[in-house]
Protein backbone atom coordinates (compact mmCIF):
# COMPACT_ATOMS: atom_id res chain seq x y z
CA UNK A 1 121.23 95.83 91.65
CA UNK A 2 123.08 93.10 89.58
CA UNK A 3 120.66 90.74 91.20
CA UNK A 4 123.76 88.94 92.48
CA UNK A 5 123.64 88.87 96.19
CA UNK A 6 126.86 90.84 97.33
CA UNK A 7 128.09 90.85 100.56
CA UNK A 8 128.87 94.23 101.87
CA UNK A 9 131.63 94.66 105.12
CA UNK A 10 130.25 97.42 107.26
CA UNK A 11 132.09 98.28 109.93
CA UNK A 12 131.39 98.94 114.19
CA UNK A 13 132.23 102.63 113.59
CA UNK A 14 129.37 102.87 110.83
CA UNK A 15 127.35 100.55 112.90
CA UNK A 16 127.45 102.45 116.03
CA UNK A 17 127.22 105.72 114.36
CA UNK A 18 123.61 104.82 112.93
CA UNK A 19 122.23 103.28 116.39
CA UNK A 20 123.71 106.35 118.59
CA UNK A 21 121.10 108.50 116.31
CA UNK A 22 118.39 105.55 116.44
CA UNK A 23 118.93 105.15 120.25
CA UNK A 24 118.06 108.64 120.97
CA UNK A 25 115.51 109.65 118.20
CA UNK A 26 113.70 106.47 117.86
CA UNK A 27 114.01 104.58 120.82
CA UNK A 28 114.44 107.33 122.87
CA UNK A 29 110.52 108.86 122.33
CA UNK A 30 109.08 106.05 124.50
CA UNK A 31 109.59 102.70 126.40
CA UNK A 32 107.69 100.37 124.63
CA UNK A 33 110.86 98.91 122.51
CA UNK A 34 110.28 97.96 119.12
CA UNK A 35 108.83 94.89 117.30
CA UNK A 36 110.78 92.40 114.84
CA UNK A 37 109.14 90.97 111.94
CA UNK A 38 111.56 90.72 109.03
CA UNK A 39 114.14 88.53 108.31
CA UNK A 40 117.48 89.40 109.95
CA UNK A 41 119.21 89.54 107.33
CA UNK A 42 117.68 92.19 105.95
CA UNK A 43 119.45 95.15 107.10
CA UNK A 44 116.06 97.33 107.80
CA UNK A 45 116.14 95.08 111.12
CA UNK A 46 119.13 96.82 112.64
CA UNK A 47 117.44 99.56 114.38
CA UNK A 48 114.64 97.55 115.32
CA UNK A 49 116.95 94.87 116.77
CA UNK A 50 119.52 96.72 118.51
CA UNK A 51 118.26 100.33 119.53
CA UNK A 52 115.62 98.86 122.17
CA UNK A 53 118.00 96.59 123.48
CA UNK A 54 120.90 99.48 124.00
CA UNK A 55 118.18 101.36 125.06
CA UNK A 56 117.34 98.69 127.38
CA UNK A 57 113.94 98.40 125.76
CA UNK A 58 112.04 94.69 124.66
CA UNK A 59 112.45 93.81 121.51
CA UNK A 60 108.78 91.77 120.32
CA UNK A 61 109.86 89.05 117.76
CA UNK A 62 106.84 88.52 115.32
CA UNK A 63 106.13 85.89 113.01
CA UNK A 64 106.40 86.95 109.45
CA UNK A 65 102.92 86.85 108.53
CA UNK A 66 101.21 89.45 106.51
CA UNK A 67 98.10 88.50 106.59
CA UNK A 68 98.40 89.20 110.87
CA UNK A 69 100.91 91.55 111.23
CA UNK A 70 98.63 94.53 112.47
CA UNK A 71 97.03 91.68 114.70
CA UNK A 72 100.30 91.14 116.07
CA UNK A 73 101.30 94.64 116.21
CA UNK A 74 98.44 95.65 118.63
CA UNK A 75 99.06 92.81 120.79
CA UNK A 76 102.29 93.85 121.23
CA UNK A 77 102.04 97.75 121.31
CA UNK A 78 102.53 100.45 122.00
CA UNK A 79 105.93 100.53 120.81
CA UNK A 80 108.62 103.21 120.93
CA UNK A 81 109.00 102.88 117.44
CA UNK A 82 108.15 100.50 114.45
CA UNK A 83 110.34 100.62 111.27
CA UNK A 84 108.93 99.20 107.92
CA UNK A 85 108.46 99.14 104.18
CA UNK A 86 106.37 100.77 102.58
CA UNK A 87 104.47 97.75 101.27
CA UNK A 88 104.53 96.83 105.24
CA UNK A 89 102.72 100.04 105.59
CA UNK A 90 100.34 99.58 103.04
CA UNK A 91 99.16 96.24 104.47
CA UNK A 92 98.82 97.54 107.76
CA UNK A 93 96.47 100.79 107.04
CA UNK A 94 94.45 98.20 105.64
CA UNK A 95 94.08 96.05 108.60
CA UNK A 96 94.06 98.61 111.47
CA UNK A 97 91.00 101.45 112.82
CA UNK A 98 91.78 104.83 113.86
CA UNK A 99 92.06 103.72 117.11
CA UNK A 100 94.50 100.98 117.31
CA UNK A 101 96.65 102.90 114.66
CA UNK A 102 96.63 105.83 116.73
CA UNK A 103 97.88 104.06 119.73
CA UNK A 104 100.38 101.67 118.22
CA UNK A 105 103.46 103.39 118.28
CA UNK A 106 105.54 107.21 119.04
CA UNK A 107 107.19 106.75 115.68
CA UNK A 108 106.50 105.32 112.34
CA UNK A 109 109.84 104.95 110.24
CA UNK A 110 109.39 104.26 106.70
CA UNK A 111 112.31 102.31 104.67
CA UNK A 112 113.48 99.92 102.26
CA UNK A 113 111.44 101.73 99.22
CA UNK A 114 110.39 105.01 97.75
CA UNK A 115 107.49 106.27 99.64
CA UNK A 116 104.72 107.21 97.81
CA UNK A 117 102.25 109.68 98.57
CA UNK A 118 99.43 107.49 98.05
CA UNK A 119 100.72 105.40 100.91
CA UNK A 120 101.35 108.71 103.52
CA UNK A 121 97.84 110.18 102.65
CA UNK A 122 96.33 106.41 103.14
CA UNK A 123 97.88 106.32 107.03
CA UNK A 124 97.45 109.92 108.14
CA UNK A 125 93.58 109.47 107.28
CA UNK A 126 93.65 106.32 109.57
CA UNK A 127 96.35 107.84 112.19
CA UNK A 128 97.10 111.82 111.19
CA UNK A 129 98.39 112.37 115.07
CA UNK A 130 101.54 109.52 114.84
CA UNK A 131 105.02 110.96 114.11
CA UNK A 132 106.44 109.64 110.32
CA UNK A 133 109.81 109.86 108.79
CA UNK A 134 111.09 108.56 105.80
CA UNK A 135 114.51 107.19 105.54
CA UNK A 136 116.75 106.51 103.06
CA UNK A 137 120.07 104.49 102.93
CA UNK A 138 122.02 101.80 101.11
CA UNK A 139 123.19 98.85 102.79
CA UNK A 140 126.60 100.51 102.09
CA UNK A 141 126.38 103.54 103.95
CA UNK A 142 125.25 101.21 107.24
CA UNK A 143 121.40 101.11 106.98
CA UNK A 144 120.28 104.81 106.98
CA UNK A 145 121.49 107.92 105.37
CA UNK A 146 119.05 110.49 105.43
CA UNK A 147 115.55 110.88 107.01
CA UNK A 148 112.94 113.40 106.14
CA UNK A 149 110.38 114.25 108.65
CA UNK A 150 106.61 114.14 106.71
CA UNK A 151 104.51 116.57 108.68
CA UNK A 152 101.96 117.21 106.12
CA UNK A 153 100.32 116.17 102.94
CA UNK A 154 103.13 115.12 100.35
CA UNK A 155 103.56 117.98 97.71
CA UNK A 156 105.16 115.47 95.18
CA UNK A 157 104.43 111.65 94.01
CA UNK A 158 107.43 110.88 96.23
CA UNK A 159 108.07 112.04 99.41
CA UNK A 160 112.00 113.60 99.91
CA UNK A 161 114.18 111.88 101.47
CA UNK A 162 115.11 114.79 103.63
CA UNK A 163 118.91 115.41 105.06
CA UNK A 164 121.87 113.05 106.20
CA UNK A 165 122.16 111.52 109.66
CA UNK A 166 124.96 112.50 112.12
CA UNK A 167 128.37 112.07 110.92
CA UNK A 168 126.64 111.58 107.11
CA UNK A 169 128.09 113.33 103.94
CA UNK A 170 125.64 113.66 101.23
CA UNK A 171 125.91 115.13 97.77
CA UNK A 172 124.76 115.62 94.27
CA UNK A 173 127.39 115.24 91.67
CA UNK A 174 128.19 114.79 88.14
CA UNK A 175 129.74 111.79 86.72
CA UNK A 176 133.14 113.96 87.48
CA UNK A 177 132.32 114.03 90.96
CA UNK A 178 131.90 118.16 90.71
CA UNK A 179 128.59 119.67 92.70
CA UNK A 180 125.51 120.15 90.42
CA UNK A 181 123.49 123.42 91.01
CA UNK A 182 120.26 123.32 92.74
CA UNK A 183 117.05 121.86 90.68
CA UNK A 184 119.65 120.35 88.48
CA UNK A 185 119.86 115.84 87.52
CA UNK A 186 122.89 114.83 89.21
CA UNK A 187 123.82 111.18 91.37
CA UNK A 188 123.35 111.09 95.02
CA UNK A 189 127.12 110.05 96.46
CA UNK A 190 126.69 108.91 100.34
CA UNK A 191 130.18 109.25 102.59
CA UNK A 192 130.85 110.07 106.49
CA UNK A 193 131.15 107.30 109.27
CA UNK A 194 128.79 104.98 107.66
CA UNK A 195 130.24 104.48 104.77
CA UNK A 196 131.16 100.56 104.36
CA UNK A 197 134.80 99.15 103.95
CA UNK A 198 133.37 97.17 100.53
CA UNK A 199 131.88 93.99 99.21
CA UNK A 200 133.60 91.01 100.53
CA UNK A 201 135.49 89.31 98.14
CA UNK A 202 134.81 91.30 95.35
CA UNK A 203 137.99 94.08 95.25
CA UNK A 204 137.29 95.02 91.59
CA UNK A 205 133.68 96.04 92.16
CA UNK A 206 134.49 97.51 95.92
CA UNK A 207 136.86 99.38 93.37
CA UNK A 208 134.48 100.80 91.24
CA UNK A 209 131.96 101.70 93.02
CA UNK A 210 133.56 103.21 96.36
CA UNK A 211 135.58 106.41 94.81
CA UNK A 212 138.04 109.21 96.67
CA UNK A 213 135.54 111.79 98.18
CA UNK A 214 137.28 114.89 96.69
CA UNK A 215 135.49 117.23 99.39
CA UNK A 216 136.58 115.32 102.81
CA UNK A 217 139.95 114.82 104.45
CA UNK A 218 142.87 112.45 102.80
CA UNK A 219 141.44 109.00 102.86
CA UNK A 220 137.98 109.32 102.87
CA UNK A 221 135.99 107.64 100.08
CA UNK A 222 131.66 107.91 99.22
């Protein structure tokens, strides 16, 4: 990131696309809703805002206060599903027992941040029965791309970020935009029905940084 805030024009196809998958895998595992305790302008609130409510769950607004949040949480619970950071998770094993962590929701989804290993091992000591993925996704590509589902001790410092959503076109290219073979540095390009229309206002950048997707139909971009 530039640092400059950039304003980025998803659209209701991309939107829908990523709620339609959150609506039945998230939402969908319980009826306890989900709770909201970040900023809304953040776009890891989407799912937690919208999929109860489509799934015509509660949504529990929080205040955003660290030092209480796994206060709050129980009070709240059990959820269908609570989506965080992985800072957000770190603050929480800290402040819940085996019991209330156990209890608190059907599905932990993990966001915003590489997910460390450190962090996964710290949880599934307090709560090794709860359901975890990790998901990955730029603001452009409409909140989530990817999720990978962490069933057992992480292998690597990082946990994967597993394979695309739904509708998601994912790959691993050179700077010429050709495939790179397996075990092999490349950059991650992100395309499908997610994929944004660009930053507002800002043509040249939208420009440079959404390119022709050489391996989907006419018109499609990643």
């Amino acid at each position: 990131s530039s640092g400059k805030p950039k304003g980025v024009q998803i659209t209701h196809r991309g939107l829908a696309n990523h709620l339609a998958w959150a609506v039945a895998e998230l939402a969908g595992r319980g009826t306890g809703g989900a709770p909201l305790f970040s900023s809304t302008a953040f776009d890891l609130v989407v799912p937690n805002l919208w999929a109860p409510l489509l799934a015509g769950q509660a949504v529990t607004v929080l205040a955003e206060d660290l030092d209480r949040l796994g206060e709050a949480l129980v009070a709240g619970g059990p959820y269908s599903f609570i989506k965080l950071t992985p800072a957000h998770l770190d603050v929480l094993t800290g402040q819940l027992t085996a019991e209330t962590a156990g209890s608190l929701t059907s599905m932990l989804v993990v966001a915003g941040e590489a997910l460390g290993a450190r962090t996964v091992r710290a949880w599934r000591e307090l709560a090794p029965a709860v359901p975890m993925l990790n998901e990955y996704g730029p603001t452009e590509a409409s909140v989530g791309s990817c999720v990978h589902p962490v069933t057992e001790d992480p292998a690597t410092a990082v946990v994967p970020i597993g394979r695309p959503l739904p509708n998601v076109t994912m790959y691993v290219l050179t700077e010429h935009l050709d495939p790179v073979p397996a075990g092999v540095t490349g950059e991650l390009y992100v395309g499908g029905a997610g994929l944004a229309r660009g930053y507002r206002n800002r043509p040249e950048l939208t420009a440079q940084r959404f390119v022709p997707d050489p391996y989907g139909p006419p018109g499609s971009r990643l």
